[in-house]
PDB file of N, CA and C in Angstrom:
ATOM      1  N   UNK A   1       4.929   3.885  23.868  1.00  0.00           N
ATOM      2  CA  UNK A   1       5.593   3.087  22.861  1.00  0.00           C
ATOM      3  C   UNK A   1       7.089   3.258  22.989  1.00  0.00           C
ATOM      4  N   UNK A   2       7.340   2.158  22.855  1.00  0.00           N
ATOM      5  CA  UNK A   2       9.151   2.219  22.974  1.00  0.00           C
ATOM      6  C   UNK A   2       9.539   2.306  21.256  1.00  0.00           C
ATOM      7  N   UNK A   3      10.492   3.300  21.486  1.00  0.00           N
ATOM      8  CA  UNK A   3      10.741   3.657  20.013  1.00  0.00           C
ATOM      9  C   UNK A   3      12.025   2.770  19.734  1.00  0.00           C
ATOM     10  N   UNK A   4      12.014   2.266  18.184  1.00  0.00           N
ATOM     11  CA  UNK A   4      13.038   1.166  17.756  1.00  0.00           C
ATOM     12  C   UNK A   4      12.783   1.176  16.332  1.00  0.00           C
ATOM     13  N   UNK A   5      14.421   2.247  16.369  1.00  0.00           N
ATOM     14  CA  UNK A   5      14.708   3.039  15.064  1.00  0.00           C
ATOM     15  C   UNK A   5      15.598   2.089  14.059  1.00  0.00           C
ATOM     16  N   UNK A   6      15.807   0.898  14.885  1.00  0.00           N
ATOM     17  CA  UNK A   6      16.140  -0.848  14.040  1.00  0.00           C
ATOM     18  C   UNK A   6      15.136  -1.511  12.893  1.00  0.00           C
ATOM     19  N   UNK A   7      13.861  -1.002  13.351  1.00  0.00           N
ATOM     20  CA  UNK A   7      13.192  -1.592  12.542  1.00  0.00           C
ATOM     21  C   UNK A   7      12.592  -0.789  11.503  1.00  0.00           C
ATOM     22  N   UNK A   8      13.087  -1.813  10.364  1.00  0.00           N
ATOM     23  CA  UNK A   8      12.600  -1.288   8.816  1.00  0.00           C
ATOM     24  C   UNK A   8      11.272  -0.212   8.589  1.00  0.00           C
ATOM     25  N   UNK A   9      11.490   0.802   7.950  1.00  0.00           N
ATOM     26  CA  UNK A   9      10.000   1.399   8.277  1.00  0.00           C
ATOM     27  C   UNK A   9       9.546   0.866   6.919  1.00  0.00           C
ATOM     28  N   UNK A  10       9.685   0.313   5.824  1.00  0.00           N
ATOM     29  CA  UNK A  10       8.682  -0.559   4.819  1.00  0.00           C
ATOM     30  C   UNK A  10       8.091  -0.923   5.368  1.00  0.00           C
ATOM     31  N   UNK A  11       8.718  -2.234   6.524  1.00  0.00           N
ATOM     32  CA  UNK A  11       7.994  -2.926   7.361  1.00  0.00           C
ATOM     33  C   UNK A  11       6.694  -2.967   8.295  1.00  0.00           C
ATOM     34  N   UNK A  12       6.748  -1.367   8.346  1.00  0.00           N
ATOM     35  CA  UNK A  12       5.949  -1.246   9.766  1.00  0.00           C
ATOM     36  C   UNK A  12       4.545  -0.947   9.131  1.00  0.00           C
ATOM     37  N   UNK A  13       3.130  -1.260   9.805  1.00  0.00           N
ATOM     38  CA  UNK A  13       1.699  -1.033   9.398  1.00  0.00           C
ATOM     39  C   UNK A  13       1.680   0.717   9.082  1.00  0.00           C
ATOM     40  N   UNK A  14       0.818   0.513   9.113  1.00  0.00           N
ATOM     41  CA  UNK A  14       0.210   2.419   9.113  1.00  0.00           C
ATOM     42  C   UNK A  14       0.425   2.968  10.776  1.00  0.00           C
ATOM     43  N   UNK A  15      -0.504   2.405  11.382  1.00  0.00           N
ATOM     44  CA  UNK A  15      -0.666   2.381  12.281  1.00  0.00           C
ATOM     45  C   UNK A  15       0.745   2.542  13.538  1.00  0.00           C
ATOM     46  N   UNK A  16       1.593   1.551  13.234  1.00  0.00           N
ATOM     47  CA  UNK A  16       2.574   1.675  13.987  1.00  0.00           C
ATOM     48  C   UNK A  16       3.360   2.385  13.747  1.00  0.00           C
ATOM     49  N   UNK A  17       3.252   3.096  12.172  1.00  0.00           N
ATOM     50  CA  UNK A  17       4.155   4.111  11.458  1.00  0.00           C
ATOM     51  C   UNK A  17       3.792   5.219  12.287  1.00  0.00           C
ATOM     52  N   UNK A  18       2.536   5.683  11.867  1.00  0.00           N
ATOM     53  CA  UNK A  18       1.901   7.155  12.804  1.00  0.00           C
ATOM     54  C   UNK A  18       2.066   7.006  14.193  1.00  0.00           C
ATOM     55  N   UNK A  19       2.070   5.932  14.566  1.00  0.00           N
ATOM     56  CA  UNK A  19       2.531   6.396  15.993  1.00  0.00           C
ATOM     57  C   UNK A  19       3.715   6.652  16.686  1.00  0.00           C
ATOM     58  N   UNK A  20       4.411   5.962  15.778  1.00  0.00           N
ATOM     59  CA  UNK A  20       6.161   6.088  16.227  1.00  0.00           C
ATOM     60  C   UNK A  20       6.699   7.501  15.634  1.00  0.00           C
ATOM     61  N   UNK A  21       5.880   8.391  14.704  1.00  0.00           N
ATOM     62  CA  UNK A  21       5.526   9.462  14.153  1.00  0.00           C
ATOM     63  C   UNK A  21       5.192  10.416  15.041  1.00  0.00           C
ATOM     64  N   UNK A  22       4.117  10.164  15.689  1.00  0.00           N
ATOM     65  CA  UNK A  22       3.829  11.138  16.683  1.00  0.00           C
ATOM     66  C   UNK A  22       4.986  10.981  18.021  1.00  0.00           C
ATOM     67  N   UNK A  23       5.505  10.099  18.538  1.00  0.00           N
ATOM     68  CA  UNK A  23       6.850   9.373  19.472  1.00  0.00           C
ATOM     69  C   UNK A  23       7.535  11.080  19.099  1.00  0.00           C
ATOM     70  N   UNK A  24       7.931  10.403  18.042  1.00  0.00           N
ATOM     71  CA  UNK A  24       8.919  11.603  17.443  1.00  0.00           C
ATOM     72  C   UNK A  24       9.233  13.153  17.013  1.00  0.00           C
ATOM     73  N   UNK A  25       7.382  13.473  17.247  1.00  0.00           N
ATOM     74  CA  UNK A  25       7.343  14.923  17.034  1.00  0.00           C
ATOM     75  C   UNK A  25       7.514  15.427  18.536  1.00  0.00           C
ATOM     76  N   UNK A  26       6.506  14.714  19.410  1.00  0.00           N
ATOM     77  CA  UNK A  26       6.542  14.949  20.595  1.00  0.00           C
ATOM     78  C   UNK A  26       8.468  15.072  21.075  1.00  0.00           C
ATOM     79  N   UNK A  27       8.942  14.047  21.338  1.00  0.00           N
ATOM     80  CA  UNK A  27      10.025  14.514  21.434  1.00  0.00           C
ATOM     81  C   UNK A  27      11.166  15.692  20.996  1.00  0.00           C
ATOM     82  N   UNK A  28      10.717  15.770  19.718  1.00  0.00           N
ATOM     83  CA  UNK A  28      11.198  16.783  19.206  1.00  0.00           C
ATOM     84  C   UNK A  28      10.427  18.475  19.532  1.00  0.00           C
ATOM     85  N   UNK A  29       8.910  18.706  19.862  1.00  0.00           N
ATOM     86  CA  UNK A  29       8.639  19.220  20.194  1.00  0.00           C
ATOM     87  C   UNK A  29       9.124  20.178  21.909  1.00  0.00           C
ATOM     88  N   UNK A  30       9.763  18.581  22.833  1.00  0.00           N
ATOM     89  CA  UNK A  30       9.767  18.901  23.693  1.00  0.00           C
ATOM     90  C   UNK A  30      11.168  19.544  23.871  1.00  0.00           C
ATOM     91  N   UNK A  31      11.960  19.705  22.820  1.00  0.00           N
ATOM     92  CA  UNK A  31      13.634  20.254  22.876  1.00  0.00           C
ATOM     93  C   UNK A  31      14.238  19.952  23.642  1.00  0.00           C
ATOM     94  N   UNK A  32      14.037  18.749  24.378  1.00  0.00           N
ATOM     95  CA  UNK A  32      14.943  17.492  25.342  1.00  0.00           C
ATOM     96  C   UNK A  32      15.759  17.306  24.716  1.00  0.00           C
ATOM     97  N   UNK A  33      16.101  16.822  23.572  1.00  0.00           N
ATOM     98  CA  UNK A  33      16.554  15.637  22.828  1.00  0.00           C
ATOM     99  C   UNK A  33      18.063  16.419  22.164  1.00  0.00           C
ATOM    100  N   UNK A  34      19.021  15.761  22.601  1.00  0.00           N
ATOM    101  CA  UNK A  34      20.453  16.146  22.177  1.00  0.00           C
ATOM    102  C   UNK A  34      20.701  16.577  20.411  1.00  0.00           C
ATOM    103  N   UNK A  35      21.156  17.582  20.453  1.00  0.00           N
ATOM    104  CA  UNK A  35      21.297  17.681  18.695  1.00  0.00           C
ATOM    105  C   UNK A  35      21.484  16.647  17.452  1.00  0.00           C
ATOM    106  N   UNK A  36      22.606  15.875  18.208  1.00  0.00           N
ATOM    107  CA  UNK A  36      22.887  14.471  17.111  1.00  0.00           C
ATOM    108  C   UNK A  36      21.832  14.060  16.887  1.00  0.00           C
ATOM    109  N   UNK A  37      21.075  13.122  17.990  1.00  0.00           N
ATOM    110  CA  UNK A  37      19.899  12.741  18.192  1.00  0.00           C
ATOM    111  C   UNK A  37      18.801  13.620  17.582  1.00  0.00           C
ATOM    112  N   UNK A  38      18.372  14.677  18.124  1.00  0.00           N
ATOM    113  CA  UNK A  38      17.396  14.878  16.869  1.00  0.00           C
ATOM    114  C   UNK A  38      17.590  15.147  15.749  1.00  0.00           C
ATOM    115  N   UNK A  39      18.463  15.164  14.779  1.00  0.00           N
ATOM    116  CA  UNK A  39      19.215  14.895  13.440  1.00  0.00           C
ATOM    117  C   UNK A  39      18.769  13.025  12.626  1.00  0.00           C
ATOM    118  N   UNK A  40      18.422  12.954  13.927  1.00  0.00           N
ATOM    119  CA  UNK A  40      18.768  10.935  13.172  1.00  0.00           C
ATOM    120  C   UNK A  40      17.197  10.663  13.675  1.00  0.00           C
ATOM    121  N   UNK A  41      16.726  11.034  14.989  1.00  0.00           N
ATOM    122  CA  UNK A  41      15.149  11.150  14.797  1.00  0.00           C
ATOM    123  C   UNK A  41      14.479  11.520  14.072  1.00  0.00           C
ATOM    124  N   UNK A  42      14.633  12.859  13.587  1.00  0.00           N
ATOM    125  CA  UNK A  42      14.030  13.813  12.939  1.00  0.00           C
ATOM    126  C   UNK A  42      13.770  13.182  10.818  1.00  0.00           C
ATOM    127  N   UNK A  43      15.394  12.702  10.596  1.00  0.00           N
ATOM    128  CA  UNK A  43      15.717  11.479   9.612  1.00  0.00           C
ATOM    129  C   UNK A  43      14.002  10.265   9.654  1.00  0.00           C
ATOM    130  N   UNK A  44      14.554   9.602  10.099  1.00  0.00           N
ATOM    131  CA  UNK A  44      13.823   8.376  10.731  1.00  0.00           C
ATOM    132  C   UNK A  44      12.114   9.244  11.329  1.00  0.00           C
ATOM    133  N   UNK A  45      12.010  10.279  11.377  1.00  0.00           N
ATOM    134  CA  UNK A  45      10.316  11.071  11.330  1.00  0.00           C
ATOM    135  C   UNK A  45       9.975  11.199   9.692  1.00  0.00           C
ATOM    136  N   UNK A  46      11.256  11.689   9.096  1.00  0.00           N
ATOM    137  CA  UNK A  46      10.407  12.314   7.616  1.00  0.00           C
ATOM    138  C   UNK A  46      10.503  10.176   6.969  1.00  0.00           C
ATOM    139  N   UNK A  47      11.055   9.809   7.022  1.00  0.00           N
ATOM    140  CA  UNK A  47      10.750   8.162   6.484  1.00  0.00           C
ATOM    141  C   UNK A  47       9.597   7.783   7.224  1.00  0.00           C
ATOM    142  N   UNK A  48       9.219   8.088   8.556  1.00  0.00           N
ATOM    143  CA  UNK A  48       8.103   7.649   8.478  1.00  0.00           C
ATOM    144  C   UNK A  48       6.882   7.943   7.832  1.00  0.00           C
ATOM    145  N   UNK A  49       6.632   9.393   7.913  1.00  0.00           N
ATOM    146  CA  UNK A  49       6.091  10.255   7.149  1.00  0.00           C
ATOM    147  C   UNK A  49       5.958   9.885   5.739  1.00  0.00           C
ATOM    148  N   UNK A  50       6.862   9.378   5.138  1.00  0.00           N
ATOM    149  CA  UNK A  50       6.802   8.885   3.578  1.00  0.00           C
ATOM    150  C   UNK A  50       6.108   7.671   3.599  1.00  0.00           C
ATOM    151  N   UNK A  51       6.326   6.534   4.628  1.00  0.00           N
ATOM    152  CA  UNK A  51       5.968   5.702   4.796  1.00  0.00           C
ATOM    153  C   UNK A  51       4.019   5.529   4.840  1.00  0.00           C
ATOM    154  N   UNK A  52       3.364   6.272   5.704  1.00  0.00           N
ATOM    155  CA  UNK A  52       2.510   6.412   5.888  1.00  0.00           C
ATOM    156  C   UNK A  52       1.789   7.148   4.479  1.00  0.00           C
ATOM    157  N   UNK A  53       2.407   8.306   3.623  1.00  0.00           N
ATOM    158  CA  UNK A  53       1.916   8.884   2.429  1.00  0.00           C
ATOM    159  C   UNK A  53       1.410   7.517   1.375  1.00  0.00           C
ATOM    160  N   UNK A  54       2.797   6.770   1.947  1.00  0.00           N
ATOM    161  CA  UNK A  54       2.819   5.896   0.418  1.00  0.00           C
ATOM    162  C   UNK A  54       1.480   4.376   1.008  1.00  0.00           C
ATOM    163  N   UNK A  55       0.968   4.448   2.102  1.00  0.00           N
ATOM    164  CA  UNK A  55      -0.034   3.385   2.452  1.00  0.00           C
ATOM    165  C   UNK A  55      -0.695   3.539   2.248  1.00  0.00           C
ATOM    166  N   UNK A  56      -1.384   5.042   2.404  1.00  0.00           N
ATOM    167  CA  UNK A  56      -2.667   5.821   2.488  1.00  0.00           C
ATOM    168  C   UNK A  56      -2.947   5.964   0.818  1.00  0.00           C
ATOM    169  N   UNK A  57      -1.711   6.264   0.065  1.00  0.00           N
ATOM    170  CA  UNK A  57      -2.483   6.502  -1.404  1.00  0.00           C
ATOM    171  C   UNK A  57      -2.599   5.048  -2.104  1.00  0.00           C
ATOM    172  N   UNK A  58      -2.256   3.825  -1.092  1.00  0.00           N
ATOM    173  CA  UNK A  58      -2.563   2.526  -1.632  1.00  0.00           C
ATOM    174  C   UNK A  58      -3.660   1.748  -1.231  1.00  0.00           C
ATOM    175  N   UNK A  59      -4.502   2.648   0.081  1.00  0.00           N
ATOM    176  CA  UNK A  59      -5.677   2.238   0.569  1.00  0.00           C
ATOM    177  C   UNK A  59      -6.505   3.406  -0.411  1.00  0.00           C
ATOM    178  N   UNK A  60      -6.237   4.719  -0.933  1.00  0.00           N
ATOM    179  CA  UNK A  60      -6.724   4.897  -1.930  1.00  0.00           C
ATOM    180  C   UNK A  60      -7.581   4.740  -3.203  1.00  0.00           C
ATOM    181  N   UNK A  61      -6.163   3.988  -3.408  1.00  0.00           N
ATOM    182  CA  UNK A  61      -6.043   3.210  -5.231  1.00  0.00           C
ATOM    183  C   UNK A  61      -7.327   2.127  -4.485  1.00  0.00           C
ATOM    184  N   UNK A  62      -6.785   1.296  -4.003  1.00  0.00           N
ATOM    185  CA  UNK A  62      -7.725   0.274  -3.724  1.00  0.00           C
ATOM    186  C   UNK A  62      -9.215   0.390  -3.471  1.00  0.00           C
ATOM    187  N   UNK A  63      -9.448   1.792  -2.669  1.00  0.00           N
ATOM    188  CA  UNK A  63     -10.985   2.432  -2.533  1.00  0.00           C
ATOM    189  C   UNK A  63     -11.469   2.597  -4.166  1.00  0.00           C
ATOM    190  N   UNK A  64     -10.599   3.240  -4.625  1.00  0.00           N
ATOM    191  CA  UNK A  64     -11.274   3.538  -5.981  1.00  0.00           C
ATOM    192  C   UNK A  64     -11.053   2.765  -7.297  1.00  0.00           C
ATOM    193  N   UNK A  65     -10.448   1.862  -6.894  1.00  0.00           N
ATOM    194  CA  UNK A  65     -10.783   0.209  -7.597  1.00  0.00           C
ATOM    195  C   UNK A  65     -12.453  -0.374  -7.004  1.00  0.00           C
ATOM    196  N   UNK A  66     -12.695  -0.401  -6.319  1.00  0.00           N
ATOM    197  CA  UNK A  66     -13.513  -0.995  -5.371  1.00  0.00           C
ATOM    198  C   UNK A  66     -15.037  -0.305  -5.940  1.00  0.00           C
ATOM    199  N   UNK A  67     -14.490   1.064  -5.894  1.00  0.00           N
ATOM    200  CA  UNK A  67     -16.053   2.216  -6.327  1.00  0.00           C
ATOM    201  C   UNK A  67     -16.130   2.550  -7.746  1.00  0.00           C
ATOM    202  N   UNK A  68     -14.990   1.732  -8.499  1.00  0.00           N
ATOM    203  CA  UNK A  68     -15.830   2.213  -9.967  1.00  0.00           C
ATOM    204  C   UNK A  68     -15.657   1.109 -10.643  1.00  0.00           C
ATOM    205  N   UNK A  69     -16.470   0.873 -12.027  1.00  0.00           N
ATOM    206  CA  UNK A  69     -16.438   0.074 -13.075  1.00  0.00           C
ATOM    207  C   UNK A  69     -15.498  -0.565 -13.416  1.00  0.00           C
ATOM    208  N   UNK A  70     -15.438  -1.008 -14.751  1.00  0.00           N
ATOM    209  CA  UNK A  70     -14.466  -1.168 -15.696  1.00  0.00           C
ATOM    210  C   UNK A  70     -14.144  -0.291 -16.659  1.00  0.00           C
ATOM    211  N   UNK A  71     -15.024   0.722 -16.679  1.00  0.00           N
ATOM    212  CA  UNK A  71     -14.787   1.788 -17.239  1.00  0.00           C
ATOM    213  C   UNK A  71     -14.267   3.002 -17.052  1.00  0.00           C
ATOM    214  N   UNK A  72     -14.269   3.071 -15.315  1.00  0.00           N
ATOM    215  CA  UNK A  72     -13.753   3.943 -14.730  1.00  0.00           C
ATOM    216  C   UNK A  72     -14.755   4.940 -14.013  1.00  0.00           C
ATOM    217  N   UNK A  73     -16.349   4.541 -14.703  1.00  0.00           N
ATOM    218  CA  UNK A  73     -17.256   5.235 -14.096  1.00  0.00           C
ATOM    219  C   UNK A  73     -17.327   4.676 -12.566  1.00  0.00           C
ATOM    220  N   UNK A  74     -18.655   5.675 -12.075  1.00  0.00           N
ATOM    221  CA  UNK A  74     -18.732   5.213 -10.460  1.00  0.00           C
ATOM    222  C   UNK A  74     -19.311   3.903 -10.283  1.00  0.00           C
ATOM    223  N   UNK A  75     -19.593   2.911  -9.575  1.00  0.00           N
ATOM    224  CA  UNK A  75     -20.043   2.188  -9.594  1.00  0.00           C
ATOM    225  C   UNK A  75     -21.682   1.922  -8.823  1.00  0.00           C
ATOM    226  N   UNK A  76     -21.630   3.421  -8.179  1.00  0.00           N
ATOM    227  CA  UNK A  76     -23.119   3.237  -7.708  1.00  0.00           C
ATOM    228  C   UNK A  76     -22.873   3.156  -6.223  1.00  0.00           C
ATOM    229  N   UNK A  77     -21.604   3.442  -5.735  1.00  0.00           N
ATOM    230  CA  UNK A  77     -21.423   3.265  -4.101  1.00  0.00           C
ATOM    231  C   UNK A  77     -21.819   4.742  -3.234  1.00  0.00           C
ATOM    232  N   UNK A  78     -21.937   5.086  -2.440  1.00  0.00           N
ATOM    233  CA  UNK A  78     -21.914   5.870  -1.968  1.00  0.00           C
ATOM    234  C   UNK A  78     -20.197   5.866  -1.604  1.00  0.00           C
ATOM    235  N   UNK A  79     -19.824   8.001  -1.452  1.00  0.00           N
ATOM    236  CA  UNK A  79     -18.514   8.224  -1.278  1.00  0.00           C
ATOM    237  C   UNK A  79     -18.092   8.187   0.344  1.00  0.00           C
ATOM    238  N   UNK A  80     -16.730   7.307   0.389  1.00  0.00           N
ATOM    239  CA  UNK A  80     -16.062   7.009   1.710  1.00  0.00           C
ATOM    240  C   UNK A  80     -16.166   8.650   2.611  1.00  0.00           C
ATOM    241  N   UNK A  81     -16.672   8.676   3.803  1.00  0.00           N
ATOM    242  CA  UNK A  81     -17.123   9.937   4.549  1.00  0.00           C
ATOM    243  C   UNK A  81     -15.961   9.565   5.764  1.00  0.00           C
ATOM    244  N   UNK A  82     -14.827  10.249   5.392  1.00  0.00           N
ATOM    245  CA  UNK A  82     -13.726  10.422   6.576  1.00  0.00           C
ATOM    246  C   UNK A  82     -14.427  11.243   7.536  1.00  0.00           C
ATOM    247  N   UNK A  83     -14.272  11.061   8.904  1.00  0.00           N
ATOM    248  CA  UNK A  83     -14.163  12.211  10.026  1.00  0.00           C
ATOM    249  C   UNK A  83     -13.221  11.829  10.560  1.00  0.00           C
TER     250      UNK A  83
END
């Protein structure tokens, strides 16, 4: 992935968030990367990072709209099984 720290991270899916996420640890992992530069990467890692928090607790909300009532009880679904 070519990294392009131009584009809005609101903008970006989940998907393209975490990966330009991982872009960025890796690099930073690899202690290549000039000090300035990882200062403004490292920036532009924790926004992505927020970015991705704030999708995931909105695919959340939406799971558990989906699995309960109007009352707030369960609705009788079986529970989402991450691996």
């Amino acid at each position: 992935m070519v990294e392009n720290t131009h584009v809005d991270v609101k903008r970006l899916s989940f998907e393209r968030a975490i990966e330009e996420l991982e872009t960025i640890v890796r690099r930073l992992e690899e202690g290549k990367v000039p000090l300035e530069e990882s200062v403004t990467i490292y920036e532009r890692g924790e926004a992505l990072k927020r970015r991705c928090e704030e999708l995931l607790r909105q695919a959340e909300a939406r799971v558990d709209k989906i699995t309960t009532d109007s009352a707030g009880q369960p609705a009788g679904t079986e529970p989402l099984d991450v691996q």
